[in-house]
PDB file of N, CA and C in Angstrom:
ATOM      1  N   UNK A   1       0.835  -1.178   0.000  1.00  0.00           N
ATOM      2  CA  UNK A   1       0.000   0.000   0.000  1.00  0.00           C
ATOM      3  C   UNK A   1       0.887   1.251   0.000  1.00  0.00           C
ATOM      4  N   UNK A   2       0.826   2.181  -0.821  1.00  0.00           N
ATOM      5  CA  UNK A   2       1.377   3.136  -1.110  1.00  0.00           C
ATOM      6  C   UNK A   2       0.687   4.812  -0.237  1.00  0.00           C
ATOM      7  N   UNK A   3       2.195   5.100   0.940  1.00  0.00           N
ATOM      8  CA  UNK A   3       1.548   6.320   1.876  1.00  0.00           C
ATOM      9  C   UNK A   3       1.205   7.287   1.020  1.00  0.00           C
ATOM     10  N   UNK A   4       0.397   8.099   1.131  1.00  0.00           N
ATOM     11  CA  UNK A   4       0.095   9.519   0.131  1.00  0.00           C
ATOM     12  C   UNK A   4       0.612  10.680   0.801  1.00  0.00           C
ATOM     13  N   UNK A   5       1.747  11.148   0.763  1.00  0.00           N
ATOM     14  CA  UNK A   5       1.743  12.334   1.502  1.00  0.00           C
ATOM     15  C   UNK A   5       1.072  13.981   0.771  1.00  0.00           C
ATOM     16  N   UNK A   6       0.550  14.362   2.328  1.00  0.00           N
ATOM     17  CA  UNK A   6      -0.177  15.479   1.958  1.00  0.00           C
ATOM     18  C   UNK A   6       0.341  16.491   2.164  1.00  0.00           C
ATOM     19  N   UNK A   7      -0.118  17.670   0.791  1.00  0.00           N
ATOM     20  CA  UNK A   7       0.968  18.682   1.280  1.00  0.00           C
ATOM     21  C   UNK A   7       0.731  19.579   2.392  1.00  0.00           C
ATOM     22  N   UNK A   8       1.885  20.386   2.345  1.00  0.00           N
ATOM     23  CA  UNK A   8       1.147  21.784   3.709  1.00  0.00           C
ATOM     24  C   UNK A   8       0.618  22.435   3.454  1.00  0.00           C
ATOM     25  N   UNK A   9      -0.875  22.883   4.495  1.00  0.00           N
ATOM     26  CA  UNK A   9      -1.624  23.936   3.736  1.00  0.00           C
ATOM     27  C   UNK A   9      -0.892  25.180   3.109  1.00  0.00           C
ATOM     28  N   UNK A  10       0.192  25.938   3.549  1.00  0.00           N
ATOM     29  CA  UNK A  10       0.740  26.711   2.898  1.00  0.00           C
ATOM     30  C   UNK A  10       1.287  26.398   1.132  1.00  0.00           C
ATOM     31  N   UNK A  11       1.595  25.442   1.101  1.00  0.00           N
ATOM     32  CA  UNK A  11       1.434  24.979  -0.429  1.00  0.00           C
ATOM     33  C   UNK A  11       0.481  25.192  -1.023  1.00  0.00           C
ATOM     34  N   UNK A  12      -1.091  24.871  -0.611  1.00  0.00           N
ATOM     35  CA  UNK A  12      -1.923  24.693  -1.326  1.00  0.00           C
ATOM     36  C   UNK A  12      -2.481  26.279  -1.260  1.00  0.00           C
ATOM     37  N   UNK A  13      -2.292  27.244  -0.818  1.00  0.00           N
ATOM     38  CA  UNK A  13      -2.551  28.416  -0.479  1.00  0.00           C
ATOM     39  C   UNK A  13      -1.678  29.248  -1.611  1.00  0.00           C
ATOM     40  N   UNK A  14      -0.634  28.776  -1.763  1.00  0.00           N
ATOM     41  CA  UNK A  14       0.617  29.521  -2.686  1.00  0.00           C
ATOM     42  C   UNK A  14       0.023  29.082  -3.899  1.00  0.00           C
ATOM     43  N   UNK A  15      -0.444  27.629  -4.490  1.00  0.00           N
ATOM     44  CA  UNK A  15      -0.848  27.049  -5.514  1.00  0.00           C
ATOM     45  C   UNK A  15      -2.149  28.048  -5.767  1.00  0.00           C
ATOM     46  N   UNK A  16      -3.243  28.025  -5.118  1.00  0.00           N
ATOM     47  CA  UNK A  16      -4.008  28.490  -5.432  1.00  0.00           C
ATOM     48  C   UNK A  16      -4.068  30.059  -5.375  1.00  0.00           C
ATOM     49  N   UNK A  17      -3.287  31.009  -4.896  1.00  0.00           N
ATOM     50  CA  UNK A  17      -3.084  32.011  -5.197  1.00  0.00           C
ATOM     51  C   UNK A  17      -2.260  32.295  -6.929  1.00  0.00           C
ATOM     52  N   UNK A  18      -1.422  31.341  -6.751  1.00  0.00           N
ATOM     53  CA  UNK A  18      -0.748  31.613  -8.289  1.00  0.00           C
ATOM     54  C   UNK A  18      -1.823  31.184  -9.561  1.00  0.00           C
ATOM     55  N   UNK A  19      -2.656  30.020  -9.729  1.00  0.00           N
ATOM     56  CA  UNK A  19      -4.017  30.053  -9.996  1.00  0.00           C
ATOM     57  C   UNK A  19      -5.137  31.006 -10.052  1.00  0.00           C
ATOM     58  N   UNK A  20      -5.339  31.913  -9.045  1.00  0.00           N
ATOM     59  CA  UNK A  20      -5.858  33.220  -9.490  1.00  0.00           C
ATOM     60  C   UNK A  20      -5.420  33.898 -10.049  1.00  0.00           C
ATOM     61  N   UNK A  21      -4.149  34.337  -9.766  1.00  0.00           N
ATOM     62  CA  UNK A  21      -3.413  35.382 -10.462  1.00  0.00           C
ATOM     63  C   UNK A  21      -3.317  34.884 -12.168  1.00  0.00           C
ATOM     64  N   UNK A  22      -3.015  33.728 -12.220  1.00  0.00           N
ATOM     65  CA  UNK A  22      -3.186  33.232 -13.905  1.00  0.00           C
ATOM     66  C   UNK A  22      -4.276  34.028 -14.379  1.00  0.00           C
ATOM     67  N   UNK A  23      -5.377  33.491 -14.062  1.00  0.00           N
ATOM     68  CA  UNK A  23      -6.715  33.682 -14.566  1.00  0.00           C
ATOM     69  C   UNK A  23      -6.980  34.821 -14.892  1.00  0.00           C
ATOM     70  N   UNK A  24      -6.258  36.225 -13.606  1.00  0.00           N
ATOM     71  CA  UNK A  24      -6.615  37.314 -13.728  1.00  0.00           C
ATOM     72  C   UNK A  24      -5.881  37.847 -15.013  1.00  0.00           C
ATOM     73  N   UNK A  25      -4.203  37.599 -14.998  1.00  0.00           N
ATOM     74  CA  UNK A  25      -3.408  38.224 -15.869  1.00  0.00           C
ATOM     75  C   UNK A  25      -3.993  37.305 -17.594  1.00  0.00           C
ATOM     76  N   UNK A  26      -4.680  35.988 -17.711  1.00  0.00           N
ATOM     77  CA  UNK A  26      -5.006  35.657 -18.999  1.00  0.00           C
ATOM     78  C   UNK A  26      -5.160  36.446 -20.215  1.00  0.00           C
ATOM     79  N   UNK A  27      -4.671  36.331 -21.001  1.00  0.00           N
ATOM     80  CA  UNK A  27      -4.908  37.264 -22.462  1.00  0.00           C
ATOM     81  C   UNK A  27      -4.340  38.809 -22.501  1.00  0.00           C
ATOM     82  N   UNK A  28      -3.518  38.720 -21.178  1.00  0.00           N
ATOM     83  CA  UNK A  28      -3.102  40.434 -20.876  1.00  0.00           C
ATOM     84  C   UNK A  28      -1.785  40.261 -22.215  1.00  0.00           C
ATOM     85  N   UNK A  29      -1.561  41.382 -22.516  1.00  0.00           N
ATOM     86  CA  UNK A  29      -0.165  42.314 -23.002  1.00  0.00           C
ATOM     87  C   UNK A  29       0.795  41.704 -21.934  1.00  0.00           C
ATOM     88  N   UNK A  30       2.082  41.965 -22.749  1.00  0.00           N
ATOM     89  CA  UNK A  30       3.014  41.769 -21.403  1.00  0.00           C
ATOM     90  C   UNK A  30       2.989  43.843 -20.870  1.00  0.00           C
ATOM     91  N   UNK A  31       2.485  44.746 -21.263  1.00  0.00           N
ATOM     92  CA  UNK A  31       2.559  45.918 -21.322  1.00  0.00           C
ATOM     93  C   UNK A  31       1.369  45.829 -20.249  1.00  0.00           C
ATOM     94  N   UNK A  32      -0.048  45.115 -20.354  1.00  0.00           N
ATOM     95  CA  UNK A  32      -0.747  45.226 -19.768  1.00  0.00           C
ATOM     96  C   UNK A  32      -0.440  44.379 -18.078  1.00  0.00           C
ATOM     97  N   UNK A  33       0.521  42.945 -18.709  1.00  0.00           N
ATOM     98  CA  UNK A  33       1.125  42.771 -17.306  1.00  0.00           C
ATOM     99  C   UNK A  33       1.552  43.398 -16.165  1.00  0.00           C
ATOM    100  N   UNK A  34       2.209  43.962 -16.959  1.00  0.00           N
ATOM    101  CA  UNK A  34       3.694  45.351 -15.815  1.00  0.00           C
ATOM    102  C   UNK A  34       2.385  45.903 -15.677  1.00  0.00           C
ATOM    103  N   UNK A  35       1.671  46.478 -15.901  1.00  0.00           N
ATOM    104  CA  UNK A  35       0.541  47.405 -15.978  1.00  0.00           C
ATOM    105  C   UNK A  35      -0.170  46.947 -14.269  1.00  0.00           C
ATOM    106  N   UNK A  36      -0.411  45.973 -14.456  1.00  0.00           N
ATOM    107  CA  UNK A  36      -1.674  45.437 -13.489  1.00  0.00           C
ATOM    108  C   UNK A  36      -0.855  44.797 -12.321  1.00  0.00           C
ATOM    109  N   UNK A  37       0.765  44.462 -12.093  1.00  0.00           N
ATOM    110  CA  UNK A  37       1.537  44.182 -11.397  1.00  0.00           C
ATOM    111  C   UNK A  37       2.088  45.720 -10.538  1.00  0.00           C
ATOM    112  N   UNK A  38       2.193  46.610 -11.372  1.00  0.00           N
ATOM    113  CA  UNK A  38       2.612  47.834 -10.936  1.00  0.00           C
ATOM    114  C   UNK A  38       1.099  48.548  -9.633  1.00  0.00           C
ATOM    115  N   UNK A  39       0.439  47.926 -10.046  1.00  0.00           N
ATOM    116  CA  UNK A  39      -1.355  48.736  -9.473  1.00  0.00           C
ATOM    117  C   UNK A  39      -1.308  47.790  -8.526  1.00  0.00           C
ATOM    118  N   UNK A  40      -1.124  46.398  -8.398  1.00  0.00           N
ATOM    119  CA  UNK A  40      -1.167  45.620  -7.451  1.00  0.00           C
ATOM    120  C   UNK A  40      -0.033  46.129  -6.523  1.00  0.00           C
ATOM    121  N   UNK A  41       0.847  45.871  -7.011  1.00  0.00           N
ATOM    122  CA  UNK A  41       2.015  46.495  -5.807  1.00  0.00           C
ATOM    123  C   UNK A  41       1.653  48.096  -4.720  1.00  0.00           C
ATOM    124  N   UNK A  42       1.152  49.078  -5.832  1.00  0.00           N
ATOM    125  CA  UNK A  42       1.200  50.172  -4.583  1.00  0.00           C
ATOM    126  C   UNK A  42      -0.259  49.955  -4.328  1.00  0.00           C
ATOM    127  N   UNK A  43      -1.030  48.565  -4.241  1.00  0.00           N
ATOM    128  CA  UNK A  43      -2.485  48.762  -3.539  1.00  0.00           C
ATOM    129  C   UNK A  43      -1.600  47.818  -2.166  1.00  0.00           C
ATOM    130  N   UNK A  44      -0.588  47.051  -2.158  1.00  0.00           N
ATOM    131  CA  UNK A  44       0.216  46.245  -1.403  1.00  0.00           C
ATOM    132  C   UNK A  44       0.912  47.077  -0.531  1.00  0.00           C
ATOM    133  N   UNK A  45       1.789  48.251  -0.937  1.00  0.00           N
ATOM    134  CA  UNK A  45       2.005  49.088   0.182  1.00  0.00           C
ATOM    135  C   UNK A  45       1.469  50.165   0.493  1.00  0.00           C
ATOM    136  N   UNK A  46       0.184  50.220  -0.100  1.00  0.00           N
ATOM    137  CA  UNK A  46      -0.460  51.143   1.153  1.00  0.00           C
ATOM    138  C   UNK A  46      -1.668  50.650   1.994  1.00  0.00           C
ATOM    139  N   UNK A  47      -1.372  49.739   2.034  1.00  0.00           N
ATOM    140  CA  UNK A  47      -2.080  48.169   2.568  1.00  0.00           C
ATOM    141  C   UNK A  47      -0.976  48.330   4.135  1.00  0.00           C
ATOM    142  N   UNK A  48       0.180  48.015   3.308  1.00  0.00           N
ATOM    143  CA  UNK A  48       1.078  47.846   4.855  1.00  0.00           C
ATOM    144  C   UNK A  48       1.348  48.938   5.717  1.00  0.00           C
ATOM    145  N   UNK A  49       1.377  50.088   4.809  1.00  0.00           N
ATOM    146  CA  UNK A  49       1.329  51.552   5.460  1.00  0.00           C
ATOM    147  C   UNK A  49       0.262  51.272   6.668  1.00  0.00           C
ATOM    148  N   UNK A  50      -0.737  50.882   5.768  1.00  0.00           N
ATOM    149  CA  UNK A  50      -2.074  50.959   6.768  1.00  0.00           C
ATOM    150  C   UNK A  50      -1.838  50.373   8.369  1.00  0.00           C
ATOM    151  N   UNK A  51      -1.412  49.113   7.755  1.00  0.00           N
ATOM    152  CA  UNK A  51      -1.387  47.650   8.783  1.00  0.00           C
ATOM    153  C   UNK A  51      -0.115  48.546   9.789  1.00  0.00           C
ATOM    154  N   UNK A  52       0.916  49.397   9.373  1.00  0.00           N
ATOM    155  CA  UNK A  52       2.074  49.742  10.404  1.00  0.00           C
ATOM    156  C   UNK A  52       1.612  50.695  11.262  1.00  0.00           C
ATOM    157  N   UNK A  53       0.711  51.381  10.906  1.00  0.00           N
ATOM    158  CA  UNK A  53       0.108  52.817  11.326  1.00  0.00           C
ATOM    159  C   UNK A  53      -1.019  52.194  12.547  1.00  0.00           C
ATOM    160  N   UNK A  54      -1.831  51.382  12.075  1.00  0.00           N
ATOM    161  CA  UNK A  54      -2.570  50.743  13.288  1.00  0.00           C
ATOM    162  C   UNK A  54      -1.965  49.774  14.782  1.00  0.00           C
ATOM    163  N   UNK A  55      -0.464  49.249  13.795  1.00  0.00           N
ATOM    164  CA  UNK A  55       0.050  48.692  15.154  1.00  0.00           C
ATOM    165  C   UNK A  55       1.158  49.698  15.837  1.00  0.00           C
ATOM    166  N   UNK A  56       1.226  50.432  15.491  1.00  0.00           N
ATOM    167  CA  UNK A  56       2.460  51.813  15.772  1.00  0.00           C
ATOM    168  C   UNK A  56       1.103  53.094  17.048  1.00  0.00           C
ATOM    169  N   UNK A  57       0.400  53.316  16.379  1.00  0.00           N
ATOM    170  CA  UNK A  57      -0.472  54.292  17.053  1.00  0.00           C
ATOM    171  C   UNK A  57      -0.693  54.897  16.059  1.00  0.00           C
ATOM    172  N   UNK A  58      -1.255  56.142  16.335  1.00  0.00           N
ATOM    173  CA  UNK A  58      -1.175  57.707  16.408  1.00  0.00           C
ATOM    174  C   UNK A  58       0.057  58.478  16.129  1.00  0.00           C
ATOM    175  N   UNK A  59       0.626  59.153  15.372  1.00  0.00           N
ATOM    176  CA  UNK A  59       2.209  59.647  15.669  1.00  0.00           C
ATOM    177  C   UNK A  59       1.730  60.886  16.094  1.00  0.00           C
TER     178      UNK A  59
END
């Protein structure tokens, strides 16, 4: 009988994130790539801005 090993949920989390992201970038430009990678990124740091500012305080 052959063990099945299962992966770690963090695998299947990385898999299926890169799976969305396919789907989203499908049929793009590579112009429209950089495009929609560049918009993702500064929605990413001002995401963390956010997240530093709430665990920091008030300045």
């Amino acid at each position: 009988m052959a063990l099945k090993i299962r992966e770690p949920e963090c695998v299947l989390l990385k898999r299926r994130g890169a799976e969305h992201v396919e789907k989203l970038i499908a049929g793009m430009s590579l112009q429209e790539q950089l495009a929609f990678w560049r918009k993702r990124t500064e929605i990413m740091l001002e995401r963390q801005k956010q997240f530093s500012r709430k665990q920091t305080g008030p300045a």
